[in-house]
Protein backbone atom coordinates (compact mmCIF):
# COMPACT_ATOMS: atom_id res chain seq x y z
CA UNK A 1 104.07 106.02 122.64
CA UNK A 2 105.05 102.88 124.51
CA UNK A 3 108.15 101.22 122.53
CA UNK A 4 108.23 97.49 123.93
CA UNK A 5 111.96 95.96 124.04
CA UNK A 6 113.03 92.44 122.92
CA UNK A 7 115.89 90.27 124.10
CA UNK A 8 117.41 87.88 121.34
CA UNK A 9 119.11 85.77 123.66
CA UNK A 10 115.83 84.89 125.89
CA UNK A 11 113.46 85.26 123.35
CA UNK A 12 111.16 87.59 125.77
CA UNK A 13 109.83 91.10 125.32
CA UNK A 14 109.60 93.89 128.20
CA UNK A 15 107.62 97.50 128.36
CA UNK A 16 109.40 100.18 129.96
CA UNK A 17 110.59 100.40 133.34
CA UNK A 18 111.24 96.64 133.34
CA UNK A 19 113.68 95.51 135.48
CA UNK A 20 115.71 93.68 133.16
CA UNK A 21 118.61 94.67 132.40
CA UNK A 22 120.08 93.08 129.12
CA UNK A 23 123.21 94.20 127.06
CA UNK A 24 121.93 97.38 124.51
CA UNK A 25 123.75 94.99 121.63
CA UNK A 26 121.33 91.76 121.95
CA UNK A 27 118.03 93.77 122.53
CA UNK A 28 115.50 94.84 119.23
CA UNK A 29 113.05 97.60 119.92
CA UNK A 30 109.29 97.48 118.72
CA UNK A 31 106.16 99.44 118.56
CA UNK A 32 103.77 97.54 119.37
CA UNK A 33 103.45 94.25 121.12
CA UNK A 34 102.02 92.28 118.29
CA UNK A 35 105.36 93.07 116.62
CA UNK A 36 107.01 91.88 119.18
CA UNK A 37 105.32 88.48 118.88
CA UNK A 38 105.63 88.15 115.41
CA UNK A 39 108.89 88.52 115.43
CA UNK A 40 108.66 85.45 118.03
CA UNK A 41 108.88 86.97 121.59
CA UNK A 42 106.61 86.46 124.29
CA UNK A 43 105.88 88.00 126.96
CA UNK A 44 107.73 88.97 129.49
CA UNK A 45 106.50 87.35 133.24
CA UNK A 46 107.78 89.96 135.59
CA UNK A 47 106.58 93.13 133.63
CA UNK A 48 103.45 91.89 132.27
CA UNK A 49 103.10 93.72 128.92
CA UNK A 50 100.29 92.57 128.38
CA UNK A 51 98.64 95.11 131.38
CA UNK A 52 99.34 98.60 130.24
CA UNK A 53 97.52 99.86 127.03
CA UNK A 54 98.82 98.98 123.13
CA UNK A 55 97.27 101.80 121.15
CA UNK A 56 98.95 102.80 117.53
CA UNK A 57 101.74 105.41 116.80
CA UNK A 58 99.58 108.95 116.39
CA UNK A 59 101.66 109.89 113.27
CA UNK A 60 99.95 106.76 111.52
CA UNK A 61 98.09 107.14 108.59
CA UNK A 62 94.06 107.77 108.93
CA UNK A 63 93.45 104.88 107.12
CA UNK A 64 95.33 102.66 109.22
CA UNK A 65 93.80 104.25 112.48
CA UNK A 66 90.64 103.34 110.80
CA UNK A 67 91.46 100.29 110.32
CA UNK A 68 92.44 99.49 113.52
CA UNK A 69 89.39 100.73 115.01
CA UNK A 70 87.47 98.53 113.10
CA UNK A 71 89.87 95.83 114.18
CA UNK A 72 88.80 96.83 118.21
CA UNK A 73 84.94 96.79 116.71
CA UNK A 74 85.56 93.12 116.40
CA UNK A 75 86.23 93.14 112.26
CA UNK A 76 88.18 90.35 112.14
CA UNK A 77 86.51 87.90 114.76
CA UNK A 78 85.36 86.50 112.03
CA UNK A 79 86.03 88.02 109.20
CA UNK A 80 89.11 88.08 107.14
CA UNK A 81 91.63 90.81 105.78
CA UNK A 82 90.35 91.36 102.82
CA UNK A 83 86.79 92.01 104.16
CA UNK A 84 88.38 94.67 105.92
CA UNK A 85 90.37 96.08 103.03
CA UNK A 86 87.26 96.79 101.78
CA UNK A 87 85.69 98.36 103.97
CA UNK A 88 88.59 101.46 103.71
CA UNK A 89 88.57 100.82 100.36
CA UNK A 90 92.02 99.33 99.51
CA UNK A 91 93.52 96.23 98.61
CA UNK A 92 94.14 93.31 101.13
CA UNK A 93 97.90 93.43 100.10
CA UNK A 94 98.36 97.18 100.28
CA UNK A 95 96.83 97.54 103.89
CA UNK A 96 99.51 94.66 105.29
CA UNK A 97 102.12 96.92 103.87
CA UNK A 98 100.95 99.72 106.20
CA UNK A 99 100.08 97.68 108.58
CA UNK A 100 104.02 96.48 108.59
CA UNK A 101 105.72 99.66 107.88
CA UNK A 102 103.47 101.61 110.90
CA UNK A 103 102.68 98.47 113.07
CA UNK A 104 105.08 96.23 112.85
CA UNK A 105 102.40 93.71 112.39
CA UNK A 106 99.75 92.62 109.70
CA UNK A 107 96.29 93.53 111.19
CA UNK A 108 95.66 89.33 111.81
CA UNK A 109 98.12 89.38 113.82
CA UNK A 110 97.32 92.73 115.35
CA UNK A 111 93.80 91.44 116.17
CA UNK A 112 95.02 88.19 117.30
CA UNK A 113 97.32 89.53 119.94
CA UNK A 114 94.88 91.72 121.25
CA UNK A 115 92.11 88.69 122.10
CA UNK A 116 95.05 86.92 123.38
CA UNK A 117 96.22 90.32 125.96
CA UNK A 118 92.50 90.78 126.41
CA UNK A 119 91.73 87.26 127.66
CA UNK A 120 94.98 86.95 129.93
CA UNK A 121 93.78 90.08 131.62
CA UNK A 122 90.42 88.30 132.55
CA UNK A 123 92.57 84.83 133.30
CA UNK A 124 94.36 87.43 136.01
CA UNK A 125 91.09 89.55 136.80
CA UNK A 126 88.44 87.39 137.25
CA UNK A 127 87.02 83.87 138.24
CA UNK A 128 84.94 83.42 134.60
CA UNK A 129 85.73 80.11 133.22
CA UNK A 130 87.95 79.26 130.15
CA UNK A 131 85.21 79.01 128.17
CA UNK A 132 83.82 82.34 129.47
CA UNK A 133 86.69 83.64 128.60
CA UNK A 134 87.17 82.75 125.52
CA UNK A 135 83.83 84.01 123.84
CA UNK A 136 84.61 87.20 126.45
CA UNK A 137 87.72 87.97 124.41
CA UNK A 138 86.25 87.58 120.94
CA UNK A 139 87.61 84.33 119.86
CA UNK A 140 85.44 81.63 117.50
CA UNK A 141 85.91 78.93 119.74
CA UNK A 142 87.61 77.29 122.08
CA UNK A 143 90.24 75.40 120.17
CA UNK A 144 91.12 78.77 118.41
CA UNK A 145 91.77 80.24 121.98
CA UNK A 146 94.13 77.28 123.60
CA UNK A 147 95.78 77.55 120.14
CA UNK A 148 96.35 81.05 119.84
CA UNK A 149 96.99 81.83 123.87
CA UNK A 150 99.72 78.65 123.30
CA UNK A 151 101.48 80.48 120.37
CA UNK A 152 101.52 84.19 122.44
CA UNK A 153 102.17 83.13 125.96
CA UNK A 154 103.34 79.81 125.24
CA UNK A 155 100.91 78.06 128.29
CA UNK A 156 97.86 76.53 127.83
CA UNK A 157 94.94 79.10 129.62
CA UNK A 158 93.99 77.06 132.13
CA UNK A 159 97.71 76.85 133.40
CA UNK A 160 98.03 80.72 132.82
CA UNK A 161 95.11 81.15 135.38
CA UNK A 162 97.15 79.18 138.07
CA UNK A 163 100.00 81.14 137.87
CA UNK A 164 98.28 84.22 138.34
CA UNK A 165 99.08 86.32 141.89
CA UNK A 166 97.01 86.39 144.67
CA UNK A 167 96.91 90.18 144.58
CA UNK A 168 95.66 90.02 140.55
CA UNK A 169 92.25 88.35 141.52
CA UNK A 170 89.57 91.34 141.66
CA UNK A 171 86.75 90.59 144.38
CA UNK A 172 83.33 91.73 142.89
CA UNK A 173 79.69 91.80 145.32
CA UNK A 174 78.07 91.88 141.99
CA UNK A 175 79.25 92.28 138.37
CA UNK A 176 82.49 91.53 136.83
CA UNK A 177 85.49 93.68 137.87
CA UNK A 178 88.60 94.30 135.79
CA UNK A 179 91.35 96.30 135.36
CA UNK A 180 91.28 99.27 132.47
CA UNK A 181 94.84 100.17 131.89
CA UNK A 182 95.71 103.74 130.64
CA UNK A 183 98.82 105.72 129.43
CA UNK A 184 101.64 106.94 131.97
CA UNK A 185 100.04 110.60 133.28
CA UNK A 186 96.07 109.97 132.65
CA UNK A 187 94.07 112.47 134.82
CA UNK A 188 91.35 110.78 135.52
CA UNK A 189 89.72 113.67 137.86
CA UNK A 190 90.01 115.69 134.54
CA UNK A 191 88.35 113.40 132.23
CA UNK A 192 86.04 112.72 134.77
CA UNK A 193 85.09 116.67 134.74
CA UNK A 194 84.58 116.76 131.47
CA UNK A 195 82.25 113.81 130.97
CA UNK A 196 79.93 115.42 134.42
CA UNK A 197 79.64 118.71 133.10
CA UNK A 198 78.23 116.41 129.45
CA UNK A 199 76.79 113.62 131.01
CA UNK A 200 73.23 112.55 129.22
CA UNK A 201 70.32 112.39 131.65
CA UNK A 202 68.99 109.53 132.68
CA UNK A 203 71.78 107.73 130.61
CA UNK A 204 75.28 109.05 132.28
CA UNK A 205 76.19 110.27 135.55
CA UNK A 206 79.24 111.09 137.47
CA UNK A 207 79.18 110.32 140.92
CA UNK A 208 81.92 111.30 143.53
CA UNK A 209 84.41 109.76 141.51
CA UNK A 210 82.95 107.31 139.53
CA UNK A 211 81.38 107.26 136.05
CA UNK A 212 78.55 105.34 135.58
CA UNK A 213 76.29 105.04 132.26
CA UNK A 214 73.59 102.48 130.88
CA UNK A 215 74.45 100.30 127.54
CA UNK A 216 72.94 98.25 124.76
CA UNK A 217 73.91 95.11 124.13
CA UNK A 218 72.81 93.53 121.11
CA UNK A 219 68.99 94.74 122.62
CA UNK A 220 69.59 93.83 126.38
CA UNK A 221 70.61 96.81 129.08
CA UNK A 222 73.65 97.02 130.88
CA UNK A 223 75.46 99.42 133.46
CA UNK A 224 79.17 99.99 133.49
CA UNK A 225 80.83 101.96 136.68
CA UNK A 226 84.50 103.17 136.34
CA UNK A 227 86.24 104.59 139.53
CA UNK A 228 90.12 105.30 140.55
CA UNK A 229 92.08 101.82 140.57
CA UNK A 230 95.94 101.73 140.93
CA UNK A 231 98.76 102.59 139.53
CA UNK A 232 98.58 102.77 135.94
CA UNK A 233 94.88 101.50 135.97
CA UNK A 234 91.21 102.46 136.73
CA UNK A 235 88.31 99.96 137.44
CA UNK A 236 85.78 98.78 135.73
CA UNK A 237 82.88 96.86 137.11
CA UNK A 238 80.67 95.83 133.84
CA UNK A 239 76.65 95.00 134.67
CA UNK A 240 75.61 92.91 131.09
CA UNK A 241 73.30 90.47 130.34
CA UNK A 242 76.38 88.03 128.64
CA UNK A 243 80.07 88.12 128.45
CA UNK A 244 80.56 87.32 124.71
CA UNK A 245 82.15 89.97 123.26
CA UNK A 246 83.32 91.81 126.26
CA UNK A 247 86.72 92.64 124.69
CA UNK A 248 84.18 95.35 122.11
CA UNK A 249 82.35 96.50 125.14
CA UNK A 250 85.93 97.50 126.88
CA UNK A 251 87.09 98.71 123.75
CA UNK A 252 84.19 101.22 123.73
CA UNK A 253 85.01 102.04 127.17
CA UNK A 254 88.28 102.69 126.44
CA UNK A 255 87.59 104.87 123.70
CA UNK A 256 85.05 106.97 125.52
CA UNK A 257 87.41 107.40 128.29
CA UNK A 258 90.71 107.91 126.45
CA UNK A 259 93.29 105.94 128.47
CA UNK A 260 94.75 104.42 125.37
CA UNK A 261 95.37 107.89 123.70
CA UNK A 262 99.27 109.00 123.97
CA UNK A 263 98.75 112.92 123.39
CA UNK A 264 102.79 113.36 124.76
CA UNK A 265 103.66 114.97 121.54
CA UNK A 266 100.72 117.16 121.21
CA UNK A 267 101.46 118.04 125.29
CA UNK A 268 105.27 118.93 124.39
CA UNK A 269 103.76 121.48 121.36
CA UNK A 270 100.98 123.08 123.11
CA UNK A 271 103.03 123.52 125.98
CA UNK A 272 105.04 126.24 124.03
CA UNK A 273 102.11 128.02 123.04
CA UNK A 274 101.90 131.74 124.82
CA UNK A 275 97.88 131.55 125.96
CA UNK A 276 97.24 127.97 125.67
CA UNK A 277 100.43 126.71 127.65
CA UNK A 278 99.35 127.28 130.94
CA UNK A 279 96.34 125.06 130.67
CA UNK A 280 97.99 122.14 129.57
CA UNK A 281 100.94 122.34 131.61
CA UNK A 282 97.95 122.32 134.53
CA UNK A 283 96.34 119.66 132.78
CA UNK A 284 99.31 117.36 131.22
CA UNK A 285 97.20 114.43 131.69
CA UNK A 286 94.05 115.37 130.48
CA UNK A 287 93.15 113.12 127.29
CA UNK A 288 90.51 113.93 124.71
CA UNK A 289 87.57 112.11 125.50
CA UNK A 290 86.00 109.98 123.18
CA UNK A 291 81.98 108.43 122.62
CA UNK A 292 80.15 105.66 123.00
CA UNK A 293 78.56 106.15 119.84
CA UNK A 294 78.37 108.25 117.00
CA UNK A 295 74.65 108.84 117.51
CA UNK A 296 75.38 110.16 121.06
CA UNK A 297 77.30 113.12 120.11
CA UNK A 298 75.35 113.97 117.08
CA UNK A 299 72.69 113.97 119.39
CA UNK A 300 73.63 116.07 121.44
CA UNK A 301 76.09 118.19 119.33
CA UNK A 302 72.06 119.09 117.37
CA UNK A 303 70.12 119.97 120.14
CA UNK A 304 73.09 121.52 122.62
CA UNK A 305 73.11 124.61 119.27
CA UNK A 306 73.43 127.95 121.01
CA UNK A 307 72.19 126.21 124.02
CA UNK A 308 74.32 125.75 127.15
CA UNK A 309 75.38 123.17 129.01
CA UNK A 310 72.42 123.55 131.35
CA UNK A 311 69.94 123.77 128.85
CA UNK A 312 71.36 121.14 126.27
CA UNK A 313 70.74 118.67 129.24
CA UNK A 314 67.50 119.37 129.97
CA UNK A 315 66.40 118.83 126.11
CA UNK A 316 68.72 115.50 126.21
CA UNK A 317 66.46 114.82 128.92
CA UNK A 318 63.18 114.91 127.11
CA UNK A 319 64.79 113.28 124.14
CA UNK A 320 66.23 109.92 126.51
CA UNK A 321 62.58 110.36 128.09
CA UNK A 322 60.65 110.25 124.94
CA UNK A 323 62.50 108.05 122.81
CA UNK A 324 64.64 106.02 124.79
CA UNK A 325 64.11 102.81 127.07
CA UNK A 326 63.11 102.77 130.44
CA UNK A 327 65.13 100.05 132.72
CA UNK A 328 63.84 99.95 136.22
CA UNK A 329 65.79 99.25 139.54
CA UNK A 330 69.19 100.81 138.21
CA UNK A 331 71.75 102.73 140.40
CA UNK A 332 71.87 106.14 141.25
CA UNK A 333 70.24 108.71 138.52
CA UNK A 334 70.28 105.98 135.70
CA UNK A 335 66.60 105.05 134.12
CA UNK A 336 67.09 104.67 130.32
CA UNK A 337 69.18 103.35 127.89
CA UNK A 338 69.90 105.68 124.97
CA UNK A 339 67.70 105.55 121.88
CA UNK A 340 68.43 103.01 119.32
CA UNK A 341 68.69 104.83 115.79
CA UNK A 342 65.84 102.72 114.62
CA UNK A 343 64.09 105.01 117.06
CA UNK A 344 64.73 108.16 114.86
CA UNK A 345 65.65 106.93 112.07
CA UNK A 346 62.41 107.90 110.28
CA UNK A 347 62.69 111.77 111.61
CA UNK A 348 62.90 114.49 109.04
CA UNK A 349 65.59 116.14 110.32
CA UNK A 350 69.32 116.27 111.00
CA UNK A 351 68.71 113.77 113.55
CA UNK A 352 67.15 111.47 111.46
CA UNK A 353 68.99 111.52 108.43
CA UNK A 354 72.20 110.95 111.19
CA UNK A 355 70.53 108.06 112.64
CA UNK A 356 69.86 105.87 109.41
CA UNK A 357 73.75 106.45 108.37
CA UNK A 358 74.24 105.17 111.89
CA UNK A 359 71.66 102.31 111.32
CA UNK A 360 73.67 102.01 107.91
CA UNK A 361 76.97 101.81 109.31
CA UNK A 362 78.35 104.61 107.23
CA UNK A 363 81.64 104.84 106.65
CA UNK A 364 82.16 108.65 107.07
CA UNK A 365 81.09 108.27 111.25
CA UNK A 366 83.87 105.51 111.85
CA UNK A 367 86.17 106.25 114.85
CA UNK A 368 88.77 108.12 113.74
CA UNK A 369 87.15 109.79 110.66
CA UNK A 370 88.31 113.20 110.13
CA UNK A 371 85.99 116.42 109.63
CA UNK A 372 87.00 116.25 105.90
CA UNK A 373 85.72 112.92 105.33
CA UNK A 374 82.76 113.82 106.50
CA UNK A 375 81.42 116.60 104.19
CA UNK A 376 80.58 113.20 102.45
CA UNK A 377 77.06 113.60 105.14
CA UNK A 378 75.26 116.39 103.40
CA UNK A 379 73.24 117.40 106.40
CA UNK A 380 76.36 118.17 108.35
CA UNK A 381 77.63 121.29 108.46
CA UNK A 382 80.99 122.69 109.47
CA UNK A 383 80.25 122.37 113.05
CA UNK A 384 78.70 118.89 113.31
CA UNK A 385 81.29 117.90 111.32
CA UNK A 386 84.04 119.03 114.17
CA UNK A 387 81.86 117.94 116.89
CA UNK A 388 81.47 114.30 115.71
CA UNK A 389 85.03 114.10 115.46
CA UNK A 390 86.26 115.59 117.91
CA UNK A 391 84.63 112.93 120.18
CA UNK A 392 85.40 110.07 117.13
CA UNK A 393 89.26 110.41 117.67
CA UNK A 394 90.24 112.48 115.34
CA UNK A 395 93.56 114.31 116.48
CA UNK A 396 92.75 117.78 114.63
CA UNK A 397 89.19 118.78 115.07
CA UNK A 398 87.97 122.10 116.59
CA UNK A 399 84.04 121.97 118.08
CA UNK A 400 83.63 125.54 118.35
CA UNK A 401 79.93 124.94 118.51
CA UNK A 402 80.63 123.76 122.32
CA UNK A 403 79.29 126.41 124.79
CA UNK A 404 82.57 125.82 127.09
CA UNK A 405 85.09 126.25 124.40
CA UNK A 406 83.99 129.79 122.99
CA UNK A 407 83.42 130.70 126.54
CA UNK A 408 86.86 130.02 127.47
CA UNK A 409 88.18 131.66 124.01
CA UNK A 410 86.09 134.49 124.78
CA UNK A 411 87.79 134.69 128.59
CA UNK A 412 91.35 134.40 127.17
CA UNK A 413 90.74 136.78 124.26
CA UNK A 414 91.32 134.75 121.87
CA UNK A 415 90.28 135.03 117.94
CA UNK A 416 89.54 131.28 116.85
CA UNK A 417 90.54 132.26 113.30
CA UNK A 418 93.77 133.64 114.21
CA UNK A 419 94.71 130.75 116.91
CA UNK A 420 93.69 127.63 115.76
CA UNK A 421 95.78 127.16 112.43
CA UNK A 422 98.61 127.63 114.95
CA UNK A 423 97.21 124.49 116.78
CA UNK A 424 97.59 121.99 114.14
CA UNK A 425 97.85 119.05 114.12
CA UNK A 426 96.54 119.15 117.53
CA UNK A 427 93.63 121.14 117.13
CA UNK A 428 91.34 118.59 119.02
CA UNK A 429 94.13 118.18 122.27
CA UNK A 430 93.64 122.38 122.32
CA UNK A 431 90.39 122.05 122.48
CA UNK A 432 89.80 119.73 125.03
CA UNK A 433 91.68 122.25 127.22
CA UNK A 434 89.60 124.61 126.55
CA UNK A 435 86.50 123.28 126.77
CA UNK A 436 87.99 121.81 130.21
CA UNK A 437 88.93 125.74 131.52
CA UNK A 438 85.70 127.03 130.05
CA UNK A 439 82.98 124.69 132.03
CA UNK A 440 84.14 126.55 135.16
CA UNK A 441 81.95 129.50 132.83
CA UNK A 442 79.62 126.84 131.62
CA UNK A 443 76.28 128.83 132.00
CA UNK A 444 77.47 132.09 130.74
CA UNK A 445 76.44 133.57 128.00
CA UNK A 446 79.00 133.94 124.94
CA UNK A 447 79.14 135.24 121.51
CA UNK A 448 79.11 132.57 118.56
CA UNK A 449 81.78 132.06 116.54
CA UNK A 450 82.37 130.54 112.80
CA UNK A 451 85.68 129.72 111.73
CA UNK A 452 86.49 127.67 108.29
């Protein structure tokens, strides 16, 4: 994880590989950069903290990585701590005492510093206006924004923007173009893989080397594209109908793609392992991919059963077709959007009963949610369970269910009941190795497996 450093003496706070170099005696370390400025730092102006990723420590506890990802979800835009303490089922006081011990931080101020990051990013990025910007990056209004931008950068936005450099300006022919920053080693060619050989007809669709699917926001269609950037960042060019609330629709994109996730640890102890270290020492940068939605991957974690790849994306297909909503004129293979639960809500089946605790916001399916909180869905069994969060963030799931996975166990010889306890806690990291070696197998067929 990225530990930011803090000078006492100039009251500014550096990532790593700054080149500042202060005495060891007058510098304080922290976590994460909200710390950082609740402590009373800012920002540093030649390192930019504010451009490389600010996820969470991974040995935090699930309830604070829940919280948090309710906090990216947009939570506290306009609602308050205690609202949220509820919704994990805690008190308001208890959660900003995890919040400080983990974070560093109380989850306000959390939330506030990552608007403020978010909008100075588009200030740098892009030609949208202040106001734009503002309502982009999840703030109330505009007031709140000079306020809050003041207290973290100490600048008013509109003289941020001029000091921006020339080479920090993204040119766009259409759409808005920004940068997506991701963790030191990301292998984007490998997540890339991983999402092609998954992609959802009609929906997804990896071309060359950029990703490309079809959104929903609040009812209107959208396209976002990501392809290979610089260093330490990829691309994104986002296609919506409005820019309020862009800071959720990046935060989804991050997710899906992974580039906030710091799997270093998990790396180092899979690394050691006799069959599985050669694939991640071939794949150090390969993150776990995440989801765009819960309903996605249940989706297609249902109908891909004892199916492979091949076939699981022919019935996506036909579902997208049949249920799903038809936007003309889009790029490449792109036609639909995905279907809204409301769409399936009323099913009998799996599917159904998975949509309307979608459409209910359950809080079992919330990023993050572990395979053991969700026996609380009594329609999912063991390996819907692992499936939805494997691709929900969950550090230590194990989707045997996926064709590619028990292909490549079934290459390496592997017995999934005598190798994965050995995994923990990084059962999900193991698998997405896996599943990355078996797709070169992808149509082959291969035994199924069950495994407590």
């Amino acid at each position: 994880m990225t530990t930011y450093s803090a000078v006492v003496t100039t009251g500014i706070y550096c990532r790593p590989g700054c080149g500042a170099k202060p005495l060891l005696r007058n510098t304080r370390t922290y976590e994460h950069p909200a710390a950082a400025e609740a402590a009373g730092f800012r920002a540093c102006l030649r390192c930019r903290p504010y451009r490389v990723p600010a996820s969470i420590e991974a040995g935090a506890p699930e309830l604070v990585c829940r919280a948090w990802q309710l906090i990216i979800d947009g939570v506290l835009d306009g609602g308050t701590e205690a609202a949220l303490a509820a919704r994990i089922g805690m008190s308001p006081r208890h959660l900003r005492r995890l919040f400080l011990k983990h974070l560093g931080a109380t989850p306000d101020q959390l939330a506030r510093s990552r608007r403020a990051h978010f909008a100075r990013r588009l200030l740098d990025d892009s030609d949208l206006t202040v106001l734009d910007v503002a309502f982009a990056s999840g703030f109330g209004s505009l007031r709140q924004f000079n306020r809050t931008m003041r207290e973290v950068f100490r600048a008013a936005p509109s003289d941020l923007r001029e000091r921006r450099q020339r080479a920090d300006r993204l040119v766009a022919d259409g759409g808005l173009v920004l940068r997506l920053p991701f963790v030191p080693g990301y292998d984007w060619a490998a997540v890339r893989g991983f999402l092609a050989v998954r992609a959802v007809p009609g929906v997804e669709e990896v071309d060359g080397d950029t990703y490309r699917r079809t959104v929903t926001v609040d009812g209107a269609p959208g396209v976002l594209e990501v392809s290979p950037g610089g260093a330490g960042h990829l691309l994104l060019r986002a296609h919506l109908p409005y820019w309020e609330g862009l800071i959720h629709v990046v935060g989804q994109v991050a997710r899906l793609l992974g580039v906030e996730a710091d799997h270093g640890a998990g790396v180092a102890a899979l690394s050691a392992d006799p069959v599985l270290g050669p694939l991640v020492r071939a794949r150090p940068g390969l993150a776990v991919p995440g989801a765009w939605s819960a309903l996605e991957v249940g989706v297609r974690a249902v109908l891909g059963r004892g199916r492979t790849p091949g076939e699981t994306a022919d019935r996506l297909g036909e579902f997208v077709t049949t249920l799903g909503t038809r936007v003309p004129g889009l790029p490449g293979g792109l036609t639909h959007t995905f279907p809204e639960a409301a769409a399936m809500a009323g099913e009998a089946s799996v599917i159904g009963a998975l949509a309307a605790d979608v459409a209910g916001e359950h809080e079992a399916l919330g990023h993050g949610t572990g395979p053991d909180t969700m026996a609380a869905l009594p329609y999912a069994d063991r390996d819907l369970r692992h499936d939805l969060a494997f691709r929900l963030g969950h550090p230590d799931a194990f989707p045997l269910a996926d064709h590619s996975l028990r292909a490549a166990l079934d290459e390496l010889g592997l017995d999934p009941a005598a190798s994965v306890e050995r995994w923990r806690p990084w059962r999900s990291l193991a698998a997405a190795h896996l599943m990355a070696h078996g797709d070169a197998r992808r149509d082959v067929p291969v035994a199924a497996e069950a495994i407590g």
